[in-house]
C-alpha atoms as a PDB file:
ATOM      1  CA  UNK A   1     -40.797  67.939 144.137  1.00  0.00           C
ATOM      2  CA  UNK A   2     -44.087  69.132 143.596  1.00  0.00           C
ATOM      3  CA  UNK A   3     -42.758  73.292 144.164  1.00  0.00           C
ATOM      4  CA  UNK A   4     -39.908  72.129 141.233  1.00  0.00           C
ATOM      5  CA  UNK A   5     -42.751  71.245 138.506  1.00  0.00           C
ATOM      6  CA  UNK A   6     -44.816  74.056 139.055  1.00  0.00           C
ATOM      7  CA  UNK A   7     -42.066  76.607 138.964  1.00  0.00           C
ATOM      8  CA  UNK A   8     -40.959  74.833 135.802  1.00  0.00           C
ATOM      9  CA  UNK A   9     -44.915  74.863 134.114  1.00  0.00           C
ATOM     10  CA  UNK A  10     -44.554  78.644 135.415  1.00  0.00           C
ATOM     11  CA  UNK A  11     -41.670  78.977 132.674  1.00  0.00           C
ATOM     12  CA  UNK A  12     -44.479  77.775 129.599  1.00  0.00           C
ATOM     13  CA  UNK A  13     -44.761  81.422 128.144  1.00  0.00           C
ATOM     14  CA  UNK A  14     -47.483  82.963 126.178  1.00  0.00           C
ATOM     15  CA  UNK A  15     -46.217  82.047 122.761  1.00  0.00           C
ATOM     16  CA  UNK A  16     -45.873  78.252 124.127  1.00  0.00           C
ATOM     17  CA  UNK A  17     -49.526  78.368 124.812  1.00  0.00           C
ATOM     18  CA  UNK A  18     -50.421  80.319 121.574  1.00  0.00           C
ATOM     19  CA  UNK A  19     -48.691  77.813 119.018  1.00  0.00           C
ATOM     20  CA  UNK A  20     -50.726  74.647 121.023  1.00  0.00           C
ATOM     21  CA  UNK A  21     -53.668  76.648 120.874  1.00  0.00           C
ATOM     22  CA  UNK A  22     -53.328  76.982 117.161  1.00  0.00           C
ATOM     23  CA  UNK A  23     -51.967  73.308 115.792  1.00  0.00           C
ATOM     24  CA  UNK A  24     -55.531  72.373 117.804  1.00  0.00           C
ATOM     25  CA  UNK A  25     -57.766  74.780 115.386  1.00  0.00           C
ATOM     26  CA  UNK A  26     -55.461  73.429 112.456  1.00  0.00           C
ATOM     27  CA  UNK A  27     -56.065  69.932 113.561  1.00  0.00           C
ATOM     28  CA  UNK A  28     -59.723  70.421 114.164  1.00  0.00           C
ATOM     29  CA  UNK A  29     -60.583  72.392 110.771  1.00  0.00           C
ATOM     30  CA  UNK A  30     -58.276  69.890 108.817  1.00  0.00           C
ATOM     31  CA  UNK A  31     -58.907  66.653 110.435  1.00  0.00           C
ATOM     32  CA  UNK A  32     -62.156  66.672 112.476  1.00  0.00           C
ATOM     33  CA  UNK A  33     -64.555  68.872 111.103  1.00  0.00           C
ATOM     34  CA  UNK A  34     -64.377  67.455 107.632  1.00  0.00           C
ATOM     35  CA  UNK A  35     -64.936  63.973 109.383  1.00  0.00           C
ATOM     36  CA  UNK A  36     -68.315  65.279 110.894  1.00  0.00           C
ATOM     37  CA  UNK A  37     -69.502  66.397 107.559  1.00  0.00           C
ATOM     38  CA  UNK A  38     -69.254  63.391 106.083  1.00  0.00           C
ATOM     39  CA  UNK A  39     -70.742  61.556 108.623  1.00  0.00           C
ATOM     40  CA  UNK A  40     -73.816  64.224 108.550  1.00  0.00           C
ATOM     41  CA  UNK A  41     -73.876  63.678 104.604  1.00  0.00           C
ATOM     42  CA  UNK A  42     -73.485  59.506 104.927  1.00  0.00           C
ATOM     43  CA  UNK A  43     -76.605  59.603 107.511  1.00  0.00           C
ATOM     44  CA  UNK A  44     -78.655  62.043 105.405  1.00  0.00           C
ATOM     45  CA  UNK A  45     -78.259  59.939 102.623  1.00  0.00           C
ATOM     46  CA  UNK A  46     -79.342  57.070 103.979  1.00  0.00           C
ATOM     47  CA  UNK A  47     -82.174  58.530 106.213  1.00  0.00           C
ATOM     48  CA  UNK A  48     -83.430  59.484 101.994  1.00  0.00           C
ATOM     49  CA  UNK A  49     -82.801  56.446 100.634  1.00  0.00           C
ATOM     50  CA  UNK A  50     -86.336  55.424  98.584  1.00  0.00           C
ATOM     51  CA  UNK A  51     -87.661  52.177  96.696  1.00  0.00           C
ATOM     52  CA  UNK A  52     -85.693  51.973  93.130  1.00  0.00           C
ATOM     53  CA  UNK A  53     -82.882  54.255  94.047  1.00  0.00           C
ATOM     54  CA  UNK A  54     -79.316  52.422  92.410  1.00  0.00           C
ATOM     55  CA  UNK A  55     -77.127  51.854  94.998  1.00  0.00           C
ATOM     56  CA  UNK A  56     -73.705  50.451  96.300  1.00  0.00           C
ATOM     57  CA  UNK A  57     -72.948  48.533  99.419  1.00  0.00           C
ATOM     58  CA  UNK A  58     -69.428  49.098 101.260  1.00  0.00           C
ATOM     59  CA  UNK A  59     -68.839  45.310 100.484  1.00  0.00           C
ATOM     60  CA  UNK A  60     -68.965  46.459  96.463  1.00  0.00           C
ATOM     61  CA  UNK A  61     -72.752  45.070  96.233  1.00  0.00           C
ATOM     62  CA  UNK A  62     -74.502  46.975  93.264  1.00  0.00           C
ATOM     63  CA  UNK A  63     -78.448  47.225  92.787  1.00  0.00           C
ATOM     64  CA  UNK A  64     -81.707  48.507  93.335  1.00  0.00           C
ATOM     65  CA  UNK A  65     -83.821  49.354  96.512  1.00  0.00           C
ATOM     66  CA  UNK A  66     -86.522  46.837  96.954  1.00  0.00           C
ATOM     67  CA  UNK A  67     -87.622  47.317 100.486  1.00  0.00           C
ATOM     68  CA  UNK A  68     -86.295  49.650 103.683  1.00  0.00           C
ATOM     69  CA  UNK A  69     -87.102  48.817 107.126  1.00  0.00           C
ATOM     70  CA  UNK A  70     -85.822  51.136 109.914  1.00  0.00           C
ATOM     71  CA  UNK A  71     -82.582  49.625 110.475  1.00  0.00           C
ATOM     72  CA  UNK A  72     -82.046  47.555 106.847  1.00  0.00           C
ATOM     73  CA  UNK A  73     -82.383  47.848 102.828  1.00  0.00           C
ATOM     74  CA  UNK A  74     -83.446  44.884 101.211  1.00  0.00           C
ATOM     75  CA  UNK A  75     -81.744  45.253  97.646  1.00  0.00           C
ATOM     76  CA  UNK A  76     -82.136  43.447  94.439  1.00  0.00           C
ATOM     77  CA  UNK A  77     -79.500  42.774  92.550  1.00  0.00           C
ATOM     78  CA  UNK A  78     -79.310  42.603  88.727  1.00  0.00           C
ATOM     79  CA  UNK A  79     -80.112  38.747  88.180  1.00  0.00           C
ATOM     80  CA  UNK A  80     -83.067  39.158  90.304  1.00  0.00           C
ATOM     81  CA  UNK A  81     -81.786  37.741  93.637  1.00  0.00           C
ATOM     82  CA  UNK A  82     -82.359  40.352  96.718  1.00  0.00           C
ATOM     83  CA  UNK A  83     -80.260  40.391  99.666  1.00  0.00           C
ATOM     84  CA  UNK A  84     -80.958  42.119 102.958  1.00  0.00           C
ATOM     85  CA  UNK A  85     -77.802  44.454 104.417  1.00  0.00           C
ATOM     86  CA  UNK A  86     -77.969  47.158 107.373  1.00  0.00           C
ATOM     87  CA  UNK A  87     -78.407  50.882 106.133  1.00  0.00           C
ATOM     88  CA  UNK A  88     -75.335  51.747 107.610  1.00  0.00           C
ATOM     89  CA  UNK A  89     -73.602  49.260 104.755  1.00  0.00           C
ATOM     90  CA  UNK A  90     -74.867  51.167 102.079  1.00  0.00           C
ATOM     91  CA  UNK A  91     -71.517  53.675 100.434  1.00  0.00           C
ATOM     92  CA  UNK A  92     -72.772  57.466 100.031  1.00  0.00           C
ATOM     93  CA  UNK A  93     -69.305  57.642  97.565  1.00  0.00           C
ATOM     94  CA  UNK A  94     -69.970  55.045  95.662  1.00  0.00           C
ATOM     95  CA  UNK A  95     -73.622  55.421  95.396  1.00  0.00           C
ATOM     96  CA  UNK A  96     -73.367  58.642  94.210  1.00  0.00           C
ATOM     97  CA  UNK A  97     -70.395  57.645  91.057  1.00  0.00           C
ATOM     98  CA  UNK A  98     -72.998  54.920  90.091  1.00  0.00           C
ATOM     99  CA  UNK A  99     -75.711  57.348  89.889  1.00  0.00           C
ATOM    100  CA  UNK A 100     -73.563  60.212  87.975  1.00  0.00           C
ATOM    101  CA  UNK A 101     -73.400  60.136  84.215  1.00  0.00           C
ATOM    102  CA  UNK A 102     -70.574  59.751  82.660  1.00  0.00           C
ATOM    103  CA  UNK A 103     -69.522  63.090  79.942  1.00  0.00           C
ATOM    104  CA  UNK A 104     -67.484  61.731  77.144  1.00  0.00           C
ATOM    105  CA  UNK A 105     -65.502  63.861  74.616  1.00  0.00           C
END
């Protein structure tokens, strides 16, 4: 049984193992690497985060910085209420569209 598979894995040629090889680099430049940049960008953003900067939560919250702590953002919100969410809520994407201007023709 076990002499049958190994003669059969003997049969996986070169090309076989050259095709894997490269749908694994496609896969990890197109899929994985892009993921660990963002991540990288989402923590660097946060780990910069200062009192006053606009922001937006992942929940759609939108205000100002008030107060950071190591592991929260206290954030006050436009009718003066503040509300205390982890750093890790806070939305690089969405921070960053509230915080671009606008260009109109």
């Amino acid at each position: 049984m076990i002499a049958t598979i190994l003669l059969q894995a003997s049969g996986f040629g070169a090309q076989q193992l050259i095709m894997l090889g490269l749908i694994a680099l496609v896969f990890y430049f197109f899929m994985i690497r892009p993921q660990l940049k963002k991540q990288k960008d989402q923590k660097k953003y946060v780990d910069e985060l200062k009192k006053g900067d606009k922001v937006v939560t992942t929940a759609g919250m939108h205000g100002r910085v008030a107060e950071i702590n190591d592991a929260t953002v206290l954030i006050e919100t436009e009718g003066g209420g503040k509300i205390r969410f982890d750093k890790s809520a806070i939305s690089l994407d969405a921070s960053k569209a509230l915080n671009t201007p606008v260009v109109s023709k």
